[in-house]
PDB file of N, CA and C in Angstrom:
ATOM      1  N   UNK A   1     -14.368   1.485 -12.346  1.00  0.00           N
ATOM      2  CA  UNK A   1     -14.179   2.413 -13.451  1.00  0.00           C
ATOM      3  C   UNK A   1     -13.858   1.626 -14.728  1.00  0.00           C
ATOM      4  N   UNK A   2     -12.748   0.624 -14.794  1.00  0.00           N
ATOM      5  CA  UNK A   2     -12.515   0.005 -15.480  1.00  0.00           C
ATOM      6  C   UNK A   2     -13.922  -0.671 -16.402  1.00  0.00           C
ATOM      7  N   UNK A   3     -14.726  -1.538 -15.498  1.00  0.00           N
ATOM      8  CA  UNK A   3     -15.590  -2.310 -15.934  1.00  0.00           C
ATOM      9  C   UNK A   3     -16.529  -1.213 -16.667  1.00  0.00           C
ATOM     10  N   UNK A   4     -17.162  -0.227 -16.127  1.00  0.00           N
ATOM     11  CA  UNK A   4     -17.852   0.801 -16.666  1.00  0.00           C
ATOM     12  C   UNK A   4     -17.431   1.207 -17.534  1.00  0.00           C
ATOM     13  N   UNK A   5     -16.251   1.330 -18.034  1.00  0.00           N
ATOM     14  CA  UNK A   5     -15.222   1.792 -19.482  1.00  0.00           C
ATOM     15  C   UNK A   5     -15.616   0.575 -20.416  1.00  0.00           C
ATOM     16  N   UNK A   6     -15.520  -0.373 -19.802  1.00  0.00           N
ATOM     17  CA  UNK A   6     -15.226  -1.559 -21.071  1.00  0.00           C
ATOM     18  C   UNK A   6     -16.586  -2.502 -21.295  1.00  0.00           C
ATOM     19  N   UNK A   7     -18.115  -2.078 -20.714  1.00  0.00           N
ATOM     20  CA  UNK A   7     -18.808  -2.472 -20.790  1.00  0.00           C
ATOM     21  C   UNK A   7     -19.546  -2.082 -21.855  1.00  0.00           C
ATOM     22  N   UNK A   8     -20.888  -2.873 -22.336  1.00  0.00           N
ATOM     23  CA  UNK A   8     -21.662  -1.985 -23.360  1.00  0.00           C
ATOM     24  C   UNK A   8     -22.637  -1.313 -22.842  1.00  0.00           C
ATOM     25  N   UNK A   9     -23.026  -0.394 -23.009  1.00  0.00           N
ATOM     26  CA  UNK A   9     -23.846   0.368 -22.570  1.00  0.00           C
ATOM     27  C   UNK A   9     -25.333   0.764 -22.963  1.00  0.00           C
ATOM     28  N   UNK A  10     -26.120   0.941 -23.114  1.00  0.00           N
ATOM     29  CA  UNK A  10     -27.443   1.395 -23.790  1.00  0.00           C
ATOM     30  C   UNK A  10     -26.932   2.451 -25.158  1.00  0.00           C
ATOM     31  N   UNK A  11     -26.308   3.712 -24.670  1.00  0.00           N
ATOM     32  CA  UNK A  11     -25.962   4.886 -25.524  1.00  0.00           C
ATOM     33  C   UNK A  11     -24.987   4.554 -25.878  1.00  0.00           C
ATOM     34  N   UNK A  12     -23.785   3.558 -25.760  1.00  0.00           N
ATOM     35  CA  UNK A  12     -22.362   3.679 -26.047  1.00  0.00           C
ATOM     36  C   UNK A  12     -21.986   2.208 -26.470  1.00  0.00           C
ATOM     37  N   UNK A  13     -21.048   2.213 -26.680  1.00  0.00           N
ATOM     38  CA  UNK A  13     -20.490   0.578 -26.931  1.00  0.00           C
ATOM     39  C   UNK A  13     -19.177   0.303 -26.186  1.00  0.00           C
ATOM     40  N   UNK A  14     -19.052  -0.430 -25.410  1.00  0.00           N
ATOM     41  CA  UNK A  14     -17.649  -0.997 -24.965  1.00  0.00           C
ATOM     42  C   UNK A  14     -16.424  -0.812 -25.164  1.00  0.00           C
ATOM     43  N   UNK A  15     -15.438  -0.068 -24.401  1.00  0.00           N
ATOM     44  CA  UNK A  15     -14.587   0.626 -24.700  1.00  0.00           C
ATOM     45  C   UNK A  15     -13.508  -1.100 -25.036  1.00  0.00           C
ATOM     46  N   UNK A  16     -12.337  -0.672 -25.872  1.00  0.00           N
ATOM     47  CA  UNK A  16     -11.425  -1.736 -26.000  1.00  0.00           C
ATOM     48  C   UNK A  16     -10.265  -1.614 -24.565  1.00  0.00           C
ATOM     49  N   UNK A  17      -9.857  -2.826 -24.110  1.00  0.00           N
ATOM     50  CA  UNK A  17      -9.184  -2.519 -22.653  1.00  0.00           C
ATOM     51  C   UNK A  17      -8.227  -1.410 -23.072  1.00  0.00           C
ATOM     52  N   UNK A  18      -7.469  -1.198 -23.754  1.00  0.00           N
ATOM     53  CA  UNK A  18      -5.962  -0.728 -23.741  1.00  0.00           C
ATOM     54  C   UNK A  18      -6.774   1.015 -23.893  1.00  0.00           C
ATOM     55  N   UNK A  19      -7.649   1.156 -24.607  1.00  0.00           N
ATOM     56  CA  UNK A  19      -8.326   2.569 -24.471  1.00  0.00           C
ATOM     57  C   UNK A  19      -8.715   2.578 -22.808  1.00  0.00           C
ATOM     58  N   UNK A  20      -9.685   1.992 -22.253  1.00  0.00           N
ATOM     59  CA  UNK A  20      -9.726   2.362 -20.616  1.00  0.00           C
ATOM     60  C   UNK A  20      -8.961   2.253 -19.794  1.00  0.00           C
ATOM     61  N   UNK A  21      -7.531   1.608 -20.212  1.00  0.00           N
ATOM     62  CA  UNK A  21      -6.068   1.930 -19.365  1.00  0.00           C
ATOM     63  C   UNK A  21      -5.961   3.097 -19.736  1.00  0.00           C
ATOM     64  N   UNK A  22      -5.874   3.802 -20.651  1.00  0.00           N
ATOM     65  CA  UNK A  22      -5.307   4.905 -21.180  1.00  0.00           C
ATOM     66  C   UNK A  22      -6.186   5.998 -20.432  1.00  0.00           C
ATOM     67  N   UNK A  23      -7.428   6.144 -20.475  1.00  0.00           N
ATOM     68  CA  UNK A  23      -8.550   6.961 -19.717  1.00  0.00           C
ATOM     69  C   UNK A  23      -7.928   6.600 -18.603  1.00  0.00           C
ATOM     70  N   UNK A  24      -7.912   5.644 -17.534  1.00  0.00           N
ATOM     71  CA  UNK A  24      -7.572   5.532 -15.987  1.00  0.00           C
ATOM     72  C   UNK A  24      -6.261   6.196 -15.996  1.00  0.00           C
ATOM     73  N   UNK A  25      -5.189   5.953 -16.798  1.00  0.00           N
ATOM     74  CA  UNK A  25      -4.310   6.263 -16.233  1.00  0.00           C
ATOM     75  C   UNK A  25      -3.951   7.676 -16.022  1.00  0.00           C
ATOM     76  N   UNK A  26      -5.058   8.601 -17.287  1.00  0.00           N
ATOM     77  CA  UNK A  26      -4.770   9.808 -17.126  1.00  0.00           C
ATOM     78  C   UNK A  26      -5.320  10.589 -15.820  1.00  0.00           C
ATOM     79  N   UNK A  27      -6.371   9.450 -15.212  1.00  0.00           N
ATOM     80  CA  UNK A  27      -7.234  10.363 -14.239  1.00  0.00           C
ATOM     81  C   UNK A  27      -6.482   9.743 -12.631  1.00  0.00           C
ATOM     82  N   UNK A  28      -5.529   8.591 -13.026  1.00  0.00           N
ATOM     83  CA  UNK A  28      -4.048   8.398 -11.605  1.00  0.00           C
ATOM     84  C   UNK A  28      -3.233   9.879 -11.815  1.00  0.00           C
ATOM     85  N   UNK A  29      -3.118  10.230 -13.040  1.00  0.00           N
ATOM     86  CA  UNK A  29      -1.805  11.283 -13.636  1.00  0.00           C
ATOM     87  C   UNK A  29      -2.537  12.642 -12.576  1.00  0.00           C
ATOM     88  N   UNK A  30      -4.115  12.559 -12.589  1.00  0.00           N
ATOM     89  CA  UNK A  30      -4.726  13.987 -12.301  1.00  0.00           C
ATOM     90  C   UNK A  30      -4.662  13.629 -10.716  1.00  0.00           C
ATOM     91  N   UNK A  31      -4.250  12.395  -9.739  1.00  0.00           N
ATOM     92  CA  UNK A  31      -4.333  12.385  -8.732  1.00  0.00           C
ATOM     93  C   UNK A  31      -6.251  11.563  -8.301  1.00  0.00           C
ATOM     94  N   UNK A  32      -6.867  11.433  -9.443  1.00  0.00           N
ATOM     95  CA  UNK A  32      -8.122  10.924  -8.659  1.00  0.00           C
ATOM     96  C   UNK A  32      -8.441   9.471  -8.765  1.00  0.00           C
ATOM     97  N   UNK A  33      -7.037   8.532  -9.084  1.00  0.00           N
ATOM     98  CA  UNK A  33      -7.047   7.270  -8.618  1.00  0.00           C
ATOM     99  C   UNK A  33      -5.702   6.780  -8.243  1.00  0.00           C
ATOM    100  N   UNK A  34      -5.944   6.074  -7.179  1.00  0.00           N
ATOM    101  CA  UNK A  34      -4.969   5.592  -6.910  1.00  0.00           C
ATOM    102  C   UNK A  34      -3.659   4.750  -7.549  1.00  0.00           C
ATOM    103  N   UNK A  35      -2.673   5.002  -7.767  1.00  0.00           N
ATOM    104  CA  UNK A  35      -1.738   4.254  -8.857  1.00  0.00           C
ATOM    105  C   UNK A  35      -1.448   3.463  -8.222  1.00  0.00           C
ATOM    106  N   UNK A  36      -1.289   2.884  -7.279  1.00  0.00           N
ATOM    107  CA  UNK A  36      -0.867   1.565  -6.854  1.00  0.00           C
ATOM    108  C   UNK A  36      -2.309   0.222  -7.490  1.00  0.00           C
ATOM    109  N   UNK A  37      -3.317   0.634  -6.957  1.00  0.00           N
ATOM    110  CA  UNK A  37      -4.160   0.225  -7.929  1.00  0.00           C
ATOM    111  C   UNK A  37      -4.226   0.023  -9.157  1.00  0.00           C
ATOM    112  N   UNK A  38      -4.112   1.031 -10.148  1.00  0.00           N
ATOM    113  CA  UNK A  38      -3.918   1.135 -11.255  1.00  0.00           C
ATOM    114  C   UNK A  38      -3.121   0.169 -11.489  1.00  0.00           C
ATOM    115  N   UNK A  39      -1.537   0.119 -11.143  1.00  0.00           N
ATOM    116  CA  UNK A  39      -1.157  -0.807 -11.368  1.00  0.00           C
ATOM    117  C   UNK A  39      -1.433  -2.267 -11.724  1.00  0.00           C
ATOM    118  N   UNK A  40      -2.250  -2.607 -10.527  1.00  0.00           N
ATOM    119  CA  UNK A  40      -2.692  -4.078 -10.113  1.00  0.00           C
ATOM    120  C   UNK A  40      -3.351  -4.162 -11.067  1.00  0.00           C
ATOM    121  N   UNK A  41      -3.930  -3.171 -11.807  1.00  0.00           N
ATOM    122  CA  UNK A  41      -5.262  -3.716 -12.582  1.00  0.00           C
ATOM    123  C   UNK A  41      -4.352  -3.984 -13.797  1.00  0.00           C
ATOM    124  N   UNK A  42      -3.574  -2.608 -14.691  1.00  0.00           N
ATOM    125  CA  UNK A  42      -2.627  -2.952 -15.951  1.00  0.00           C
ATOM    126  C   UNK A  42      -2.468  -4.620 -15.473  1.00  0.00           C
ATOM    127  N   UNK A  43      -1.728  -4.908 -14.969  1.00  0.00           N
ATOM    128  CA  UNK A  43      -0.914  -6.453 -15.116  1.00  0.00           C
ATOM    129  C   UNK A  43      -2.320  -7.212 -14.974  1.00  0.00           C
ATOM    130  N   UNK A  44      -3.424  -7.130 -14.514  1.00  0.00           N
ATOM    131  CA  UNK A  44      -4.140  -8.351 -14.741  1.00  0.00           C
ATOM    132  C   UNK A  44      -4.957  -8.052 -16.421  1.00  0.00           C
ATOM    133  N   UNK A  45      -5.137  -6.723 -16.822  1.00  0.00           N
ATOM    134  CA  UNK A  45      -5.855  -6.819 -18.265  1.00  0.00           C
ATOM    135  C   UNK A  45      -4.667  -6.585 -19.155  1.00  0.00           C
ATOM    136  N   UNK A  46      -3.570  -6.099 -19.414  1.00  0.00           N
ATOM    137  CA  UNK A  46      -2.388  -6.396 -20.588  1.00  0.00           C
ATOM    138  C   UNK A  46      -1.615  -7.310 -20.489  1.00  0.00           C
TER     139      UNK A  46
END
């Protein structure tokens, strides 16, 4: 999810990391990712 957020795309342009933390974390908040994950990922991209 991450990489797909922050990649460039044909139609879109590359999200900045701290915007696709912000998208993931709302969709851990909705229950459809895992936050222990989430976690792991924050500390390796901030």
């Amino acid at each position: 999810m991450y990489q797909a957020l922050t990649e460039d795309r044909p139609y879109r342009k590359g999200m900045e990391p701290k915007q696709a933390i912000d998208i993931i974390e709302k969709s851990v908040r909705e229950g459809k990712v895992s936050g222990e994950s989430f976690e792991i990922l924050k500390k390796a991209v901030l």
